[in-house]
N, C-alpha and C. Protein backbone atom coordinates (compact mmCIF):
# COMPACT_ATOMS: atom_id res chain seq x y z
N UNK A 1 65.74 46.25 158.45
CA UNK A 1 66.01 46.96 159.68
C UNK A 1 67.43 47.55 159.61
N UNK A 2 67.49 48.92 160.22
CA UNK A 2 68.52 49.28 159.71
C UNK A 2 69.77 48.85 160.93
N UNK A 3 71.23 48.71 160.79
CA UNK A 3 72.06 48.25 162.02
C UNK A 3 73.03 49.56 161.89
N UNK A 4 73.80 49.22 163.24
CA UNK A 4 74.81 50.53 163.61
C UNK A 4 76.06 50.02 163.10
N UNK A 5 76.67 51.16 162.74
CA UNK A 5 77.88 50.78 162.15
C UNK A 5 78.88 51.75 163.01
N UNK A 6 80.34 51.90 162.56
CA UNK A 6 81.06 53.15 163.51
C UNK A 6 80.22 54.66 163.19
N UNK A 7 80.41 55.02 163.95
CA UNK A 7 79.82 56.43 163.55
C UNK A 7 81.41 57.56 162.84
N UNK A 8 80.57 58.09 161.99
CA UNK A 8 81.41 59.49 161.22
C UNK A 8 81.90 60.99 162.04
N UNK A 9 82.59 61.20 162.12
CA UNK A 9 82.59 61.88 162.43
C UNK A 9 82.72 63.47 161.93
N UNK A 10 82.97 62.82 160.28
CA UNK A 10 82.83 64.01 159.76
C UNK A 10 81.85 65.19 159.84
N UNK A 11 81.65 66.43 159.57
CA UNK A 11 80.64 67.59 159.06
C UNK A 11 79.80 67.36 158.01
N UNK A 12 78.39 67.23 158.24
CA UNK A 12 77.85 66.82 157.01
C UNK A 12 78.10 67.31 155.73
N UNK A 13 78.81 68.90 156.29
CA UNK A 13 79.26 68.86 154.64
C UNK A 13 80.36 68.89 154.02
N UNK A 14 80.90 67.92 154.71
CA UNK A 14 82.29 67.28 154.21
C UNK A 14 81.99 65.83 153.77
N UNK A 15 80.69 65.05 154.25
CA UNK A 15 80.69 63.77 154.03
C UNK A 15 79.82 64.11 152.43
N UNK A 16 79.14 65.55 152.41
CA UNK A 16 78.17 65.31 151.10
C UNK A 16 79.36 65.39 149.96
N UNK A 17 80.75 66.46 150.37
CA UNK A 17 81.28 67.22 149.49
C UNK A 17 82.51 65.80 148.96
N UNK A 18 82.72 64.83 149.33
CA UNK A 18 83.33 63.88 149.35
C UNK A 18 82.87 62.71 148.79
N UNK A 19 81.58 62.76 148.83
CA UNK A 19 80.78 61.31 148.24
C UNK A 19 80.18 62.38 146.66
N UNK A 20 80.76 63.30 146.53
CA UNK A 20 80.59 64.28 144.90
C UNK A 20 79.07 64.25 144.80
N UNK A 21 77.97 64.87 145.87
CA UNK A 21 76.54 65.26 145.96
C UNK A 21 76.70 66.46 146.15
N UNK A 22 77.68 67.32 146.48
CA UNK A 22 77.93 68.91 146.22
C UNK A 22 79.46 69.15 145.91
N UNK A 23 79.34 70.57 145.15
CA UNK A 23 80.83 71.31 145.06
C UNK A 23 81.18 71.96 145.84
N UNK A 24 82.59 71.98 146.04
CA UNK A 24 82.83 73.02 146.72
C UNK A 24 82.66 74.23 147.22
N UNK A 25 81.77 75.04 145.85
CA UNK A 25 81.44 76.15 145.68
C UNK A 25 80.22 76.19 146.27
N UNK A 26 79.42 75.08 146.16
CA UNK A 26 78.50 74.94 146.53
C UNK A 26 78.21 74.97 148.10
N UNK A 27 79.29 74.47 148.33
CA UNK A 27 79.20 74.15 149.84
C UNK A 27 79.88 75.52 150.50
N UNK A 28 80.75 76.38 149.92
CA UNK A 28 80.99 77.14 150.56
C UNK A 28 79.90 78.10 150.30
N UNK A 29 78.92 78.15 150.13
CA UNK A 29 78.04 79.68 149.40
C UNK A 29 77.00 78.79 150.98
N UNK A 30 76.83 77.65 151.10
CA UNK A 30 76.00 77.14 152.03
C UNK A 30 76.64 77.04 153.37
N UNK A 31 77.52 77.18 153.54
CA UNK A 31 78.02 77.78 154.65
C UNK A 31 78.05 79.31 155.11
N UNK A 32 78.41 80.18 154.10
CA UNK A 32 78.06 81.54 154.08
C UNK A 32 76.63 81.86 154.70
N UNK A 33 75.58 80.94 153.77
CA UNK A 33 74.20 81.22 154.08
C UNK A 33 73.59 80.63 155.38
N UNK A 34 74.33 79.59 156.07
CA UNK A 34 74.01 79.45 157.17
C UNK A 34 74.77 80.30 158.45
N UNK A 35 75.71 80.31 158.02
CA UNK A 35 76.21 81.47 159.37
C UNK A 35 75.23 82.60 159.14
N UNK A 36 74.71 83.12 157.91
CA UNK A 36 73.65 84.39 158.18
C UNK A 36 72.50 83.82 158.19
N UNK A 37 72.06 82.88 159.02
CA UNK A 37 70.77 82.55 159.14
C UNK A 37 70.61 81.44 160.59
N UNK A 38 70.78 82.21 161.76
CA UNK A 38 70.69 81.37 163.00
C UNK A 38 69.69 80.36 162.83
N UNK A 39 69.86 79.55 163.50
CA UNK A 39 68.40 78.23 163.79
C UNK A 39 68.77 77.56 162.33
N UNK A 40 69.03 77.58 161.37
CA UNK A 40 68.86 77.36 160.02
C UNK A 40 70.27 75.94 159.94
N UNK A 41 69.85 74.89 159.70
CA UNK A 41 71.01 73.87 160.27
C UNK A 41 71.51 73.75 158.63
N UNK A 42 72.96 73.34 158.70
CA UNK A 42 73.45 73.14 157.26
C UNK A 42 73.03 72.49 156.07
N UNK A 43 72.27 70.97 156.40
CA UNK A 43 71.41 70.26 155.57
C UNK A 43 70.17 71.17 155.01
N UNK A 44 69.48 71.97 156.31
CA UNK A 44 68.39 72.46 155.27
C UNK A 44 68.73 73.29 154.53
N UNK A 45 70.03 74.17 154.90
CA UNK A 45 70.03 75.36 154.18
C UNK A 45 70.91 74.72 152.36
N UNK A 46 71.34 73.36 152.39
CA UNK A 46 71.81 72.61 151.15
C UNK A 46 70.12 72.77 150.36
N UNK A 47 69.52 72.28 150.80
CA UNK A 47 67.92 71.63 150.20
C UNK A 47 67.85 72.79 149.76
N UNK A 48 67.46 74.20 150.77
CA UNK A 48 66.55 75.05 150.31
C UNK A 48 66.99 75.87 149.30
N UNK A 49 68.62 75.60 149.04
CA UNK A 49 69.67 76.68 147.96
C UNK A 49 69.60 75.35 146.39
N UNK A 50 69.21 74.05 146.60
CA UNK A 50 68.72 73.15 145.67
C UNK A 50 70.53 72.59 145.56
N UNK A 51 71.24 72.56 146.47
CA UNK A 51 72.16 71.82 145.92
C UNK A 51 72.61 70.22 146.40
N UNK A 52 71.30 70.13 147.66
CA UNK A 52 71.20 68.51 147.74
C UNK A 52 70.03 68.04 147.77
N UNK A 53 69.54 67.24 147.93
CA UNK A 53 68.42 66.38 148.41
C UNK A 53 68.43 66.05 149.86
N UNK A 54 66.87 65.92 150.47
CA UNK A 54 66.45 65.74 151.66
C UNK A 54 67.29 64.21 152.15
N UNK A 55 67.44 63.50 151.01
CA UNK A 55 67.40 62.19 151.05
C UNK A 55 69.06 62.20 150.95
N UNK A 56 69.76 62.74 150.37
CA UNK A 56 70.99 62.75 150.38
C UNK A 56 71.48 63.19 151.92
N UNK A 57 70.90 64.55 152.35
CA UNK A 57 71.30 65.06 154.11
C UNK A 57 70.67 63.86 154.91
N UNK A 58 69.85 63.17 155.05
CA UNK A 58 69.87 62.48 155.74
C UNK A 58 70.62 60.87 155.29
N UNK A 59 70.75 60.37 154.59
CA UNK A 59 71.87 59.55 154.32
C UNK A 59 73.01 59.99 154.98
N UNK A 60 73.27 61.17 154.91
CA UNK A 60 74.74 61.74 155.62
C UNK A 60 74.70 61.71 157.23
N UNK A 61 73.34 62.02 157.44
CA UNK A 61 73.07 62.31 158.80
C UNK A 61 73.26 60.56 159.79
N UNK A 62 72.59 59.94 158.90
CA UNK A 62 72.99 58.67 159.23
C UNK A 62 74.26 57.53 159.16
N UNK A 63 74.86 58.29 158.35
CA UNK A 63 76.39 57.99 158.59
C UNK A 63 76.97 58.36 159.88
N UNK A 64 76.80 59.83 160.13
CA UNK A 64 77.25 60.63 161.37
C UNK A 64 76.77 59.23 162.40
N UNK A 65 75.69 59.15 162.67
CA UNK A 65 75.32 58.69 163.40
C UNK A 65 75.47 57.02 163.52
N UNK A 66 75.70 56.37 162.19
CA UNK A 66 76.51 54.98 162.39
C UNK A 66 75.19 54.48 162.24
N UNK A 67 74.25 54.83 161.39
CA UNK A 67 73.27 53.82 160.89
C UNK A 67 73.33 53.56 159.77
N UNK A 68 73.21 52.04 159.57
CA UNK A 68 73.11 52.00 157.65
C UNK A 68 72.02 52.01 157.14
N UNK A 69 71.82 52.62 155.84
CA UNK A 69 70.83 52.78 155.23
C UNK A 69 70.08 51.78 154.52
């Protein structure tokens, strides 16, 4: 069962770009591509450019949120 921990407050893609699951470059080309793509949230637009895993954004997502995995 999973328990709460503090929550993050980082940007998920500062927590991916920090735990070395993306580059910089990477992350800035996925930021680019989400500001031109409304509705389109930062995690998916990592997945759908192949520079994270589903499983990696939500690991992150659950940090944000102070759950352990």
């Amino acid at each position: 069962m999973a328990t709460a921990r503090p929550r993050d407050e980082r940007q998920i893609g500062a927590i991916l770009f920090e735990a070395g699951a993306i580059t910089a470059d990477q992350l800035a080309e996925a930021l680019r591509v989400h500001r031109e793509t409304p509705g389109l949230r930062l995690g998916e637009t990592l997945v759908r450019l192949g520079y994270g895993t589903e499983e990696e954004v939500l690991r992150a997502r659950a940090m944000q949120l102070g759950i352990d995995t």
